[in-house]
C-alpha atoms as a PDB file:
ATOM      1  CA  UNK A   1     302.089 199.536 100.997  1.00  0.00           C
ATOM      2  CA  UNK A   2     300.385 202.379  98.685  1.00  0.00           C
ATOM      3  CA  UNK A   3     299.091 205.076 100.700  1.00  0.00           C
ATOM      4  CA  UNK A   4     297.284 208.616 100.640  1.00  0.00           C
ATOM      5  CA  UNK A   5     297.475 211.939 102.186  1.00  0.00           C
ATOM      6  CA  UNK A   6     294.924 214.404 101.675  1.00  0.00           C
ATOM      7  CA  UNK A   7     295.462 217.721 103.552  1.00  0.00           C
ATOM      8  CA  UNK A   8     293.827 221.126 103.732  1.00  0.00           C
ATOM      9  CA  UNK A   9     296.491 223.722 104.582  1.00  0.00           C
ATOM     10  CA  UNK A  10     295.334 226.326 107.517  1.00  0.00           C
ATOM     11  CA  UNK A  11     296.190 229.872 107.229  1.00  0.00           C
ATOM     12  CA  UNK A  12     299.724 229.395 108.620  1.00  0.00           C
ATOM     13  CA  UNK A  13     300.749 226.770 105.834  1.00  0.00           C
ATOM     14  CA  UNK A  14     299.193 229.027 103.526  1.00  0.00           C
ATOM     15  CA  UNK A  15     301.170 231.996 104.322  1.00  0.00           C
ATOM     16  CA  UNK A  16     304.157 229.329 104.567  1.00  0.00           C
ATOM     17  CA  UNK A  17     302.893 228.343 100.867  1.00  0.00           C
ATOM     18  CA  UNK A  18     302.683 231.765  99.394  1.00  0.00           C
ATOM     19  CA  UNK A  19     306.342 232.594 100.952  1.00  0.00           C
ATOM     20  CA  UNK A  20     308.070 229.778  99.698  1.00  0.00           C
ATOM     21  CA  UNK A  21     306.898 228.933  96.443  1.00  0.00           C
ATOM     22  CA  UNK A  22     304.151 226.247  94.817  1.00  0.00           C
ATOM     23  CA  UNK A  23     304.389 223.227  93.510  1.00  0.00           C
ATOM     24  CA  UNK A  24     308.288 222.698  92.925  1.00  0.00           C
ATOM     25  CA  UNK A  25     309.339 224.174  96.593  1.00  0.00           C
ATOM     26  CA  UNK A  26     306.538 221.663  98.384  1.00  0.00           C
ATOM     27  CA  UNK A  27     307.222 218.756  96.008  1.00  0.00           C
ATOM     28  CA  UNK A  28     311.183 218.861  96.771  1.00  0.00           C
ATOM     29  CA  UNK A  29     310.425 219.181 100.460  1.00  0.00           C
ATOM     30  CA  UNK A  30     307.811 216.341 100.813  1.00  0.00           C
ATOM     31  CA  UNK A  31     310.909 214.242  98.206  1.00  0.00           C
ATOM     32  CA  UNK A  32     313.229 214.861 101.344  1.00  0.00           C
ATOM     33  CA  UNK A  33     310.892 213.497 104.015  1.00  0.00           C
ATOM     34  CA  UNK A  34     310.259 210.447 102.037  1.00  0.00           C
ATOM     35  CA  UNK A  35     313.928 209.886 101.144  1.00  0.00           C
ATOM     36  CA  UNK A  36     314.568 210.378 105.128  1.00  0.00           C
ATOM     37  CA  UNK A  37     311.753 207.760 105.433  1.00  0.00           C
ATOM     38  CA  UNK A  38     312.522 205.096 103.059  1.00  0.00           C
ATOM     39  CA  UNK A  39     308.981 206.123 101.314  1.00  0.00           C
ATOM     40  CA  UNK A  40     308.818 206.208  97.452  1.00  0.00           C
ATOM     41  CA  UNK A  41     306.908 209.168  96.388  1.00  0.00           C
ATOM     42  CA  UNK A  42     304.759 208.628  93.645  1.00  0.00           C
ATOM     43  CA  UNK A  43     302.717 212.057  93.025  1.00  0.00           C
ATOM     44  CA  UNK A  44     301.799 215.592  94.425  1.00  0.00           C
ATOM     45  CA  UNK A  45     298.746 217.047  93.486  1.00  0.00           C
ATOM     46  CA  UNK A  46     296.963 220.298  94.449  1.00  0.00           C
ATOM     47  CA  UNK A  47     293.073 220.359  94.093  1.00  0.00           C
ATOM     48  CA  UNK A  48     290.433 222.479  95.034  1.00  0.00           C
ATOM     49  CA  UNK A  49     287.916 221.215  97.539  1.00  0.00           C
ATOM     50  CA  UNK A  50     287.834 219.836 100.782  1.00  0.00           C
ATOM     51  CA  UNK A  51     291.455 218.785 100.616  1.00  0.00           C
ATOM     52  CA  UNK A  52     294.484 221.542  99.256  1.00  0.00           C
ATOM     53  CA  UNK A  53     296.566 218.236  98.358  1.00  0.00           C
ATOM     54  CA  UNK A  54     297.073 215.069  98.400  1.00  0.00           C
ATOM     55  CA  UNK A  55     300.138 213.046  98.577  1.00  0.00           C
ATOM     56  CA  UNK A  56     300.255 209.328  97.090  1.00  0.00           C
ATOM     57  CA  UNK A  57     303.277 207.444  98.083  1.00  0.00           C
ATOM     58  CA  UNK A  58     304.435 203.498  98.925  1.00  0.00           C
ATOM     59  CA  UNK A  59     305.787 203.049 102.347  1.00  0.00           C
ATOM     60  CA  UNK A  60     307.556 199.809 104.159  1.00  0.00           C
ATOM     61  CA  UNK A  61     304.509 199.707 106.669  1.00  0.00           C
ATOM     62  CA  UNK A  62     301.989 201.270 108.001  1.00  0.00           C
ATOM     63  CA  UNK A  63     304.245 202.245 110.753  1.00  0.00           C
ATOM     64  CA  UNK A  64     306.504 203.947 108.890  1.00  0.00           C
ATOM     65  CA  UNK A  65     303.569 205.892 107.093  1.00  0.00           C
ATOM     66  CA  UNK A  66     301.691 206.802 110.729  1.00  0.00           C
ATOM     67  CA  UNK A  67     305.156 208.118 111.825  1.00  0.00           C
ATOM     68  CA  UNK A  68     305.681 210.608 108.513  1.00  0.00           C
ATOM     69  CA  UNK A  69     301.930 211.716 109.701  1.00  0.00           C
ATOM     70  CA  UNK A  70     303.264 212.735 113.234  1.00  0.00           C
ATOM     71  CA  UNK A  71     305.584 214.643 112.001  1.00  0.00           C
ATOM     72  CA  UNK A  72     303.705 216.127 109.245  1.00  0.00           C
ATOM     73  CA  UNK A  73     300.750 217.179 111.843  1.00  0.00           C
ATOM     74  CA  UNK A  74     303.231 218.267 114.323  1.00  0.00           C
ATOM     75  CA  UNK A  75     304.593 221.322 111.701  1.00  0.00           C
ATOM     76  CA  UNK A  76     300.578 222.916 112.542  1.00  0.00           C
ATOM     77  CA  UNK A  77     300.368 223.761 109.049  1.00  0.00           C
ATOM     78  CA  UNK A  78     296.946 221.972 108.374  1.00  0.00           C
ATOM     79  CA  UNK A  79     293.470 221.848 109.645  1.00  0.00           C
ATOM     80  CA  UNK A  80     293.152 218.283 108.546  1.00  0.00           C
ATOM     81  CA  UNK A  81     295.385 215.969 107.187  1.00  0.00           C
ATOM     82  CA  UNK A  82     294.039 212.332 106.730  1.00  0.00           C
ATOM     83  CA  UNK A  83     296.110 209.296 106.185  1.00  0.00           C
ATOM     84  CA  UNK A  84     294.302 206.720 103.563  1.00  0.00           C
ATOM     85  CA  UNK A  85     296.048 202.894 103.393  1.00  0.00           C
ATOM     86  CA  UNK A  86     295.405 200.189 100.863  1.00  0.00           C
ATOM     87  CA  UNK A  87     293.594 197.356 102.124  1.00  0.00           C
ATOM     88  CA  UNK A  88     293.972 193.934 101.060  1.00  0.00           C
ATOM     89  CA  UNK A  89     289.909 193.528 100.772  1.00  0.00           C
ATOM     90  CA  UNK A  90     289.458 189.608  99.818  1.00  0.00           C
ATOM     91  CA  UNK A  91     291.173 189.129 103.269  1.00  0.00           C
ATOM     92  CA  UNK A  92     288.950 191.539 104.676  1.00  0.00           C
ATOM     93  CA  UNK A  93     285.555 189.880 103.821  1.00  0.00           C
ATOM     94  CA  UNK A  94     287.421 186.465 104.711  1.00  0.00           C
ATOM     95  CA  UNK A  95     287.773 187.695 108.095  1.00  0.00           C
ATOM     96  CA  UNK A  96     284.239 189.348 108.002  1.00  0.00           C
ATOM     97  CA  UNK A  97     282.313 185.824 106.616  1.00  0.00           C
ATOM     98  CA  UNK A  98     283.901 183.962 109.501  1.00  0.00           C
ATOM     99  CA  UNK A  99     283.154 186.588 112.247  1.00  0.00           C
ATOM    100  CA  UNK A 100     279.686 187.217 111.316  1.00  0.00           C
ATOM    101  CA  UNK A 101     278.006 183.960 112.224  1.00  0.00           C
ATOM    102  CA  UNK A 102     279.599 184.362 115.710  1.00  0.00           C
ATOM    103  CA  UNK A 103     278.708 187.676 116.886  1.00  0.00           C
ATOM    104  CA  UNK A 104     275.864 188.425 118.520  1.00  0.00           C
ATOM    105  CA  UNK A 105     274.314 192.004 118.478  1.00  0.00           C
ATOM    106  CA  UNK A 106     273.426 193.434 121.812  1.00  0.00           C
ATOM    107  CA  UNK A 107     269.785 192.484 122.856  1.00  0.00           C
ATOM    108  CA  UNK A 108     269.408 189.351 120.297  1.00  0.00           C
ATOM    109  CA  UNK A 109     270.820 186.992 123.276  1.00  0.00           C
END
């Protein structure tokens, strides 16, 4: 399953950031976590914006992925950190085509 973090550091995991080093120092910890995890990392990349970095990885499941999120959120380094999954959408509008004719909104009954 491909997956997505993007995460804005707060000023804690900057400090953290500036102590330890850039890109090399964060890239060979988040390698660890996802060698812990059975994740494969594919790339690390810094931007400027809303988001400091984002993450792109595969993971076994989505359970797998939610749980390196835990832990990630529980270090209170970031003000946000949002976890993005790839979505099979053909099934998706399969599922929405047959649900649609069956729903009724509220007041249309």
């Amino acid at each position: 399953m491909k997956a997505w973090f993007n995460a804005s550091y707060n000023p804690q995991g900057l400090k953290g950031l500036m102590a330890t080093g850039g890109y090399a120092a964060r890239r060979q910890a988040i390698e660890k976590l996802c060698n812990i995890m059975g994740v494969t990392l594919q790339d690390v990349t810094f931007t400027r914006g809303k988001y400091d970095i984002i993450v792109s990885f595969d993971a076994p499941n989505e359970e797998v992925a939610l749980g390196v999120l835990v832990a990630v959120q529980s270090t209170d380094s970031f003000s946000e950190i949002v976890l993005s999954t790839e979505l099979d959408i053909d099934a998706i509008v399969g599922h929405a085509n047959k649900a649609s004719p069956a729903y009724a909104p509220p007041g249309s009954t």
